[in-house]
C-alpha atoms as a PDB file:
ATOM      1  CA  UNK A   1     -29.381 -11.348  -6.052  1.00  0.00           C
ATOM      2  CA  UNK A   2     -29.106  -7.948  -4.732  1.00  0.00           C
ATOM      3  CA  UNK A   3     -27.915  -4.975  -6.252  1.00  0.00           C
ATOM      4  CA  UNK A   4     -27.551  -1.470  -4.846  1.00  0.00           C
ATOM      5  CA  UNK A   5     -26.629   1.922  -6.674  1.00  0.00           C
ATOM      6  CA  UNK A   6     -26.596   5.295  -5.222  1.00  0.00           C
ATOM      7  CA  UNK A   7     -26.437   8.212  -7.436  1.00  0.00           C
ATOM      8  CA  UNK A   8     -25.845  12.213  -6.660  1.00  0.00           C
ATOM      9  CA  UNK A   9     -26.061  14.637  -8.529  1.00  0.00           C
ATOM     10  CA  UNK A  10     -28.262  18.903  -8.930  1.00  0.00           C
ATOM     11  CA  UNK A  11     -31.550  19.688  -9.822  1.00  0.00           C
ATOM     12  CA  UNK A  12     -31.578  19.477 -13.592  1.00  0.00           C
ATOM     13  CA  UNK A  13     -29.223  16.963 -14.331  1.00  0.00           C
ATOM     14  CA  UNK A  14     -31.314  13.727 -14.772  1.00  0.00           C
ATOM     15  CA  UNK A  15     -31.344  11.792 -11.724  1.00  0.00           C
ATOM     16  CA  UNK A  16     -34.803  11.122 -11.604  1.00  0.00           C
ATOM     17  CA  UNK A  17     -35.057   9.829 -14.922  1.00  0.00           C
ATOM     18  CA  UNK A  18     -31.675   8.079 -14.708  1.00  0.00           C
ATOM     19  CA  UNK A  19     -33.183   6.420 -11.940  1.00  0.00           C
ATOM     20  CA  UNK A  20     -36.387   5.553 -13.837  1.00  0.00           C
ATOM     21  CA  UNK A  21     -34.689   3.912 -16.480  1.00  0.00           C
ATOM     22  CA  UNK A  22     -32.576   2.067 -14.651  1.00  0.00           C
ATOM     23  CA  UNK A  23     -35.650   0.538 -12.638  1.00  0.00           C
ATOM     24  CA  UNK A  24     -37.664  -0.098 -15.599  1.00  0.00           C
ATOM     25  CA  UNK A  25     -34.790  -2.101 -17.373  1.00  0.00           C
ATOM     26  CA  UNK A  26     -34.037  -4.020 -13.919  1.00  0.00           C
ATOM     27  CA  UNK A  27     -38.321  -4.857 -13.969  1.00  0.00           C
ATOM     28  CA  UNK A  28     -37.894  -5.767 -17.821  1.00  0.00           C
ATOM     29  CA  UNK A  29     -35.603  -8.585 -16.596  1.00  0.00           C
ATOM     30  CA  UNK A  30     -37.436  -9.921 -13.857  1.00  0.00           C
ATOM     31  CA  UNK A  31     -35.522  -8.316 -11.183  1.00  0.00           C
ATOM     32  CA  UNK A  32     -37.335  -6.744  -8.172  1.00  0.00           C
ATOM     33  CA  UNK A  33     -36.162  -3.111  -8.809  1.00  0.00           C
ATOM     34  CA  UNK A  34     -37.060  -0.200  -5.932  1.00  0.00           C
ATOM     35  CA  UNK A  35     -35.806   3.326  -6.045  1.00  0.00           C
ATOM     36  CA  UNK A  36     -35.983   6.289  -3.863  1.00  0.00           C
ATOM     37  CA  UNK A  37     -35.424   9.756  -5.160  1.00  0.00           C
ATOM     38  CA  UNK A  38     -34.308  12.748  -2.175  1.00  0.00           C
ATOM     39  CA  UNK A  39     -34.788  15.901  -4.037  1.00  0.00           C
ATOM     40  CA  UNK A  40     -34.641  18.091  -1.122  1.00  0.00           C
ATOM     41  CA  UNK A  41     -34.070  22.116  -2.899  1.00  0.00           C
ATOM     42  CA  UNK A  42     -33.558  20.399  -7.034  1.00  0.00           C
ATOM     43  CA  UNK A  43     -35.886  23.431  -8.406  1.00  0.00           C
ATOM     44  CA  UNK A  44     -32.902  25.853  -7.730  1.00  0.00           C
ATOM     45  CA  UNK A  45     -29.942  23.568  -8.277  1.00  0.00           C
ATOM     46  CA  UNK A  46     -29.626  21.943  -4.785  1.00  0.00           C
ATOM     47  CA  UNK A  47     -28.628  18.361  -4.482  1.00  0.00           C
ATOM     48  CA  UNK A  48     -30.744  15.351  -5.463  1.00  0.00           C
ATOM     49  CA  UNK A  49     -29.815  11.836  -4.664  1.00  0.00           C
ATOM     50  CA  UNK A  50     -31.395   8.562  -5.573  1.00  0.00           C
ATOM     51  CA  UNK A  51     -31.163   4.780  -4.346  1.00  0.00           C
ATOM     52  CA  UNK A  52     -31.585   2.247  -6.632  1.00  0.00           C
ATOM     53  CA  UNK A  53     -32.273  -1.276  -5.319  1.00  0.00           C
ATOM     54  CA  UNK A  54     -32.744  -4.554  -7.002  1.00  0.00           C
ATOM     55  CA  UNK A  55     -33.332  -7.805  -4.941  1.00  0.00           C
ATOM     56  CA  UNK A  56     -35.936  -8.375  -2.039  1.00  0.00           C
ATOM     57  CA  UNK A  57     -35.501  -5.915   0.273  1.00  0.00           C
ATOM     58  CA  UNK A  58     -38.911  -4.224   1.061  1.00  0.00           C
ATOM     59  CA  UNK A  59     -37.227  -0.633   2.220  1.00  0.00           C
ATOM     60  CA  UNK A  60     -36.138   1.187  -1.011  1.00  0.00           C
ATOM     61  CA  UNK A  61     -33.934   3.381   0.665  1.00  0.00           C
ATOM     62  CA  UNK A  62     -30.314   1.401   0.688  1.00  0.00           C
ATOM     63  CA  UNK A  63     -28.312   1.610   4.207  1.00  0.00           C
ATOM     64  CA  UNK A  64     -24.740   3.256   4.833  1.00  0.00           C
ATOM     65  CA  UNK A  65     -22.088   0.946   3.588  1.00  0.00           C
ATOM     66  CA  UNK A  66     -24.325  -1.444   1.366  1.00  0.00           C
ATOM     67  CA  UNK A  67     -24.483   0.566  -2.236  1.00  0.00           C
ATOM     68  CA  UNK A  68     -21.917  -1.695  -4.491  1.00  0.00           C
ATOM     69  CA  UNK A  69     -21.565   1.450  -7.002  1.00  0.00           C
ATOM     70  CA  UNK A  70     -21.889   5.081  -6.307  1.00  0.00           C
ATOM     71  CA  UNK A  71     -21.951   7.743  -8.628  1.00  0.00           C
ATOM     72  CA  UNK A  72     -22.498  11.216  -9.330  1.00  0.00           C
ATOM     73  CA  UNK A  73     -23.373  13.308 -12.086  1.00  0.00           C
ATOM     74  CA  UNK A  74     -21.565  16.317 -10.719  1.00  0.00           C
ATOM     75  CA  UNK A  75     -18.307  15.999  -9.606  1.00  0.00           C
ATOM     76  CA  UNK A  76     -18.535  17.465  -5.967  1.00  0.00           C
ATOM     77  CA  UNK A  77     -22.000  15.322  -5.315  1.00  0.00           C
ATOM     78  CA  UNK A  78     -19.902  12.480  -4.527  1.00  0.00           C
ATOM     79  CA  UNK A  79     -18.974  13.069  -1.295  1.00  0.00           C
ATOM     80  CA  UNK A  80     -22.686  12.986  -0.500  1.00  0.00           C
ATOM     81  CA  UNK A  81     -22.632   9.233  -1.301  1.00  0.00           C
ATOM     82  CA  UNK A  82     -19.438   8.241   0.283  1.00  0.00           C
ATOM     83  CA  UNK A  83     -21.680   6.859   3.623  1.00  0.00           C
ATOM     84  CA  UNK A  84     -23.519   4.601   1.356  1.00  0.00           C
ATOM     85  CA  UNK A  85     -20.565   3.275  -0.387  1.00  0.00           C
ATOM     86  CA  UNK A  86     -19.437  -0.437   0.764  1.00  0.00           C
ATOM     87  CA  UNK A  87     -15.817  -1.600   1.524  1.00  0.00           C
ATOM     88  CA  UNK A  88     -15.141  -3.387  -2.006  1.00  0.00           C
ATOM     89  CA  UNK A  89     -17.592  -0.969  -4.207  1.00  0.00           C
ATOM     90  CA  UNK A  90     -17.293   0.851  -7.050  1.00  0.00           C
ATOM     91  CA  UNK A  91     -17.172   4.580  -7.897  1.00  0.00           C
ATOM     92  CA  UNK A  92     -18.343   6.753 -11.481  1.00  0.00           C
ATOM     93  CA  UNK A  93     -17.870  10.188 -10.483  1.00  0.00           C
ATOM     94  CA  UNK A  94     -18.641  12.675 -13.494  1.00  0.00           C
ATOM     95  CA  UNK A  95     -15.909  15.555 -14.369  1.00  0.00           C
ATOM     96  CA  UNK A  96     -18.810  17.943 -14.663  1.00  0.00           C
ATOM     97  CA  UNK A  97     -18.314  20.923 -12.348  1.00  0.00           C
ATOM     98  CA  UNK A  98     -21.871  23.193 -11.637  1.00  0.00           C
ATOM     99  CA  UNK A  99     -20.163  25.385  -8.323  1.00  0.00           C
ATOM    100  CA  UNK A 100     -23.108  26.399  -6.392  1.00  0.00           C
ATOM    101  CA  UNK A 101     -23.438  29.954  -5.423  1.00  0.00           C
ATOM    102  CA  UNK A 102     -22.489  29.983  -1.917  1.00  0.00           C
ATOM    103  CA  UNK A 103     -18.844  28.085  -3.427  1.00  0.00           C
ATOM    104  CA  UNK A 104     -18.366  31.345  -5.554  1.00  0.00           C
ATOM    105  CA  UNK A 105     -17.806  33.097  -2.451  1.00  0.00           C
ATOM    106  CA  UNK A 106     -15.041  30.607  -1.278  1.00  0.00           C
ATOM    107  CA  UNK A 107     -14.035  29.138  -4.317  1.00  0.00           C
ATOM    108  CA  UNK A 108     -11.171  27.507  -2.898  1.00  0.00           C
ATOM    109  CA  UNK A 109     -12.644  25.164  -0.473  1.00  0.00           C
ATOM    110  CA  UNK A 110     -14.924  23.526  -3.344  1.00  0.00           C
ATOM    111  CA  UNK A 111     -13.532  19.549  -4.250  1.00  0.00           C
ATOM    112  CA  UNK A 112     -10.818  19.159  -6.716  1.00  0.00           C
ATOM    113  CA  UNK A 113     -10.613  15.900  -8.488  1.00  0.00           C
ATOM    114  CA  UNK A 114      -7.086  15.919  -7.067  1.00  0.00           C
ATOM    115  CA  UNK A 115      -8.889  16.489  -3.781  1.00  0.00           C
ATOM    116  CA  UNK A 116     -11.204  13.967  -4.251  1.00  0.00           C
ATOM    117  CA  UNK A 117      -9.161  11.390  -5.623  1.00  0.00           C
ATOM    118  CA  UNK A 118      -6.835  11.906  -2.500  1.00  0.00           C
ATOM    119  CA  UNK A 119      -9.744  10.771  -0.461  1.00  0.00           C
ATOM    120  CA  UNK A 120     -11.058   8.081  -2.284  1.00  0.00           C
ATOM    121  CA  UNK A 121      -7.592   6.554  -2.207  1.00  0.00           C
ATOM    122  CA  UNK A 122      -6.842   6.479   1.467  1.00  0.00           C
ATOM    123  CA  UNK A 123      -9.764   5.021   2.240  1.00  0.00           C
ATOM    124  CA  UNK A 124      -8.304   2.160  -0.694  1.00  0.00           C
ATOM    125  CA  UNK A 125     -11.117   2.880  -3.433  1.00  0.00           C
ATOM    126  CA  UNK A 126      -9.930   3.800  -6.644  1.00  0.00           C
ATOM    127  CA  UNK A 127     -12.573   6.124  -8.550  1.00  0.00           C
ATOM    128  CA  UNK A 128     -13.024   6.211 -11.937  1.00  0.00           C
ATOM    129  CA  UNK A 129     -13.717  10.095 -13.414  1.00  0.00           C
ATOM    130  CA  UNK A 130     -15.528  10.415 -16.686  1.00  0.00           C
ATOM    131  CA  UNK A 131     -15.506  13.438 -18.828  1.00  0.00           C
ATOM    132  CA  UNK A 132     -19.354  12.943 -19.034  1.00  0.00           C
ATOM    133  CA  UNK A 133     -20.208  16.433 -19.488  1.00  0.00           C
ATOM    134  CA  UNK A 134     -17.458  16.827 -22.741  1.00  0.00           C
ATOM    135  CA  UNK A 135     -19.041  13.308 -24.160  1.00  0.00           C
ATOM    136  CA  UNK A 136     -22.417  14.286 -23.671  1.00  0.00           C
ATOM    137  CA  UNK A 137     -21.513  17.661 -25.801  1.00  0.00           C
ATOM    138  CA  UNK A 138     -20.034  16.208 -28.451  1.00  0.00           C
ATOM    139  CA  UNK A 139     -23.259  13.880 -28.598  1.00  0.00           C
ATOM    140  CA  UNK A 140     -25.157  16.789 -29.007  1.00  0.00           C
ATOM    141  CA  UNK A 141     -26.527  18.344 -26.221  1.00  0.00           C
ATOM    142  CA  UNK A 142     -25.652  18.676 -22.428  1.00  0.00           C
ATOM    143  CA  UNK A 143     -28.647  16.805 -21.171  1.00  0.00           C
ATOM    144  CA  UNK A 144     -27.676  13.699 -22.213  1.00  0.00           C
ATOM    145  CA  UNK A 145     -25.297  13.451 -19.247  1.00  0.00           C
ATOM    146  CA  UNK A 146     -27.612  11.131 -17.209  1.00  0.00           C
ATOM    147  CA  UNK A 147     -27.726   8.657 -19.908  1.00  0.00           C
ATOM    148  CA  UNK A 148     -23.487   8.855 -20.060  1.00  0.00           C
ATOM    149  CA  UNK A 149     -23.588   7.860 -16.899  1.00  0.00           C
ATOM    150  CA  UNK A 150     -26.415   4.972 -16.996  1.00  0.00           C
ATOM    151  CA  UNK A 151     -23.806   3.925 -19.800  1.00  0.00           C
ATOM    152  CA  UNK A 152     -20.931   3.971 -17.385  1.00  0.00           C
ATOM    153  CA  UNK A 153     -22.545   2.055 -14.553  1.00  0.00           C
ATOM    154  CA  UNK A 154     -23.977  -0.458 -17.083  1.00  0.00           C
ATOM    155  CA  UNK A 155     -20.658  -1.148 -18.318  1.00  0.00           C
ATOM    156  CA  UNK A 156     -18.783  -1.296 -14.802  1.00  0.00           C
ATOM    157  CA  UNK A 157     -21.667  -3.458 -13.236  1.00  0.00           C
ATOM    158  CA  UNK A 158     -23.675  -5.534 -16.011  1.00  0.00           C
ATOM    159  CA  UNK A 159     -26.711  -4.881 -13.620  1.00  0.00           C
ATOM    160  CA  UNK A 160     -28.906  -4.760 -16.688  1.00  0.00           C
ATOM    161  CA  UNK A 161     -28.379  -5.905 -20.508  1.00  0.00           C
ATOM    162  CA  UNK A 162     -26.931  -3.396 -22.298  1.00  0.00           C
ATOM    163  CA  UNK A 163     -30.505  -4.567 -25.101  1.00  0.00           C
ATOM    164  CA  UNK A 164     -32.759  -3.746 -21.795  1.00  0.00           C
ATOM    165  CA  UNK A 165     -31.035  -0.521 -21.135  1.00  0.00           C
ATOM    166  CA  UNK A 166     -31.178   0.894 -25.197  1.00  0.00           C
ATOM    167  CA  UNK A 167     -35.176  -0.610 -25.201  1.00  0.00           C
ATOM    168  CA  UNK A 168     -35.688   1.282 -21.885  1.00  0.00           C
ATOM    169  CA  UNK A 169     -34.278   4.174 -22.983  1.00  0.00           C
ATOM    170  CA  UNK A 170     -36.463   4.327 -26.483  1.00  0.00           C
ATOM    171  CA  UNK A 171     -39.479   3.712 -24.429  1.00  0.00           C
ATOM    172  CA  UNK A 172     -39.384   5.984 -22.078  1.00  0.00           C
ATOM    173  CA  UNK A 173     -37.797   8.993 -23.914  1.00  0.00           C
ATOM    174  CA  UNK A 174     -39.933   9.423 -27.283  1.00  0.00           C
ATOM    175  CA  UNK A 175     -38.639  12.702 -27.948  1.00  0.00           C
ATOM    176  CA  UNK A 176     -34.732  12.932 -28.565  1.00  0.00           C
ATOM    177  CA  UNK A 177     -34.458   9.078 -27.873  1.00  0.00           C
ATOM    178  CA  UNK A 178     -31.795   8.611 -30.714  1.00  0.00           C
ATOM    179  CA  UNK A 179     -29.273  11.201 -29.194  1.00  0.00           C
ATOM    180  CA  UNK A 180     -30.145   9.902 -25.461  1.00  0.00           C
ATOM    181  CA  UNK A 181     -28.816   6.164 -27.088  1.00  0.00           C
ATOM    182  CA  UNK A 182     -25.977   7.729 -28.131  1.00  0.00           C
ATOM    183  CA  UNK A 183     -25.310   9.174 -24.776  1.00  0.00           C
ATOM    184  CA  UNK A 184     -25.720   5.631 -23.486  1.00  0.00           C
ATOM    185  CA  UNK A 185     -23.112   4.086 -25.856  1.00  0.00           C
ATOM    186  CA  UNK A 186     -20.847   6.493 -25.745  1.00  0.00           C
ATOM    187  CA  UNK A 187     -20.660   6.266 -21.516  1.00  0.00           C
ATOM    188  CA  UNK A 188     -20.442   2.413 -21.925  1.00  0.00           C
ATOM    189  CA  UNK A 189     -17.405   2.065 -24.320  1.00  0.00           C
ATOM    190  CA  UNK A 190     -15.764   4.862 -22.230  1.00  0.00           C
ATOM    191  CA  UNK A 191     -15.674   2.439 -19.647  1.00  0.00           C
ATOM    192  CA  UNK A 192     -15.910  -1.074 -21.664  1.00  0.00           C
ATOM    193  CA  UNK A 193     -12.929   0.455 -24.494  1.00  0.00           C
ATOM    194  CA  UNK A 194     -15.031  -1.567 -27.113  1.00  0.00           C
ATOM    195  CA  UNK A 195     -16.726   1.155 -29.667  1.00  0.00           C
ATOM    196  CA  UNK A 196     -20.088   0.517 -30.737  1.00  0.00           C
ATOM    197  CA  UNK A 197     -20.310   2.434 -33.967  1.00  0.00           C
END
């Protein structure tokens, strides 16, 4: 089986470590997990992106129109991944907005979600937005966006066990692992609609 994810997001947000644990909990089920990480300007908020691969490809880095999900963790990131997306795959696109400075000048020309919607649709994909950001507040703390999202993509592709993914999680992040489980759950019944409380 192969698999391929591509994820987008800014310096900060998690992609590394989303990435990371999504690996680890692909390896913990015998899958033959690979991932590539651009970071590119990340110290000072530029755009990261990561490929995730599971299956036997040698090359970690995933070719245009092969990923079956993209997603990003910041709303406008997206459109970075649309190259990689393939004709019947899925997209998570976070609601969280982080405008980088040279947008402030033009503020008008950054991506609405009306915008971006609009273009996801005429090319016949619907994308699925997710208040991430608002979930991973009410969680308790902002940083637990990532792990929304590894929730999301979890529930929309079943790549891993949702057991793997929680284990994963509680290995890899001693510190604050409770809260970053919650993050999880909470991303996977936004999608799945079952609550587990």
């Amino acid at each position: 089986m192969e698999f391929n994810v591509v994820a987008a997001g800014i310096g900060g947000q998690g992609i590394v470590l989303f990435s990371d644990i999504l690996a680890k909990a692909m390896l913990a089920e015998g899958q033959n997990p690979s991932f590539y990480v651009h970071s590119g300007l990340a110290q000072l908020g530029g755009s990261v992106s990561s490929h995730i691969r599971a299956g036997d490809r040698i090359c970690p880095k995933i070719t245009h129109g092969c990923a079956d999900v993209i997603l990003s963790l910041e709303c406008a990131e997206i459109l970075r991944a649309v190259p990689y997306l393939k004709k019947d795959g899925k997209v998570l696109i976070s609601q969280a907005t982080r405008m980088p400075y040279h947008s402030t000048l033009s503020p008008d020309r950054y991506p609405t979600i009306d915008t971006i919607t609009e273009l996801f649709r005429e090319g016949g994909v619907e994308p699925v937005f997710i208040p991430a950001d608002t979930i991973a507040r009410e969680v308790g703390h902002i940083q637990t966006l990532n792990m929304v999202m590894l929730g999301a993509l979890v529930a929309v592709s079943n790549i891993v066990d949702t057991e793997s993914a929680v284990r994963t999680i509680r290995e890899t992040i001693q510190r604050g692992a409770d809260i970053n489980v919650e993050g999880f759950w909470k991303g996977y019944e936004f999608i799945s609609g079952k609550d587990y409380n």
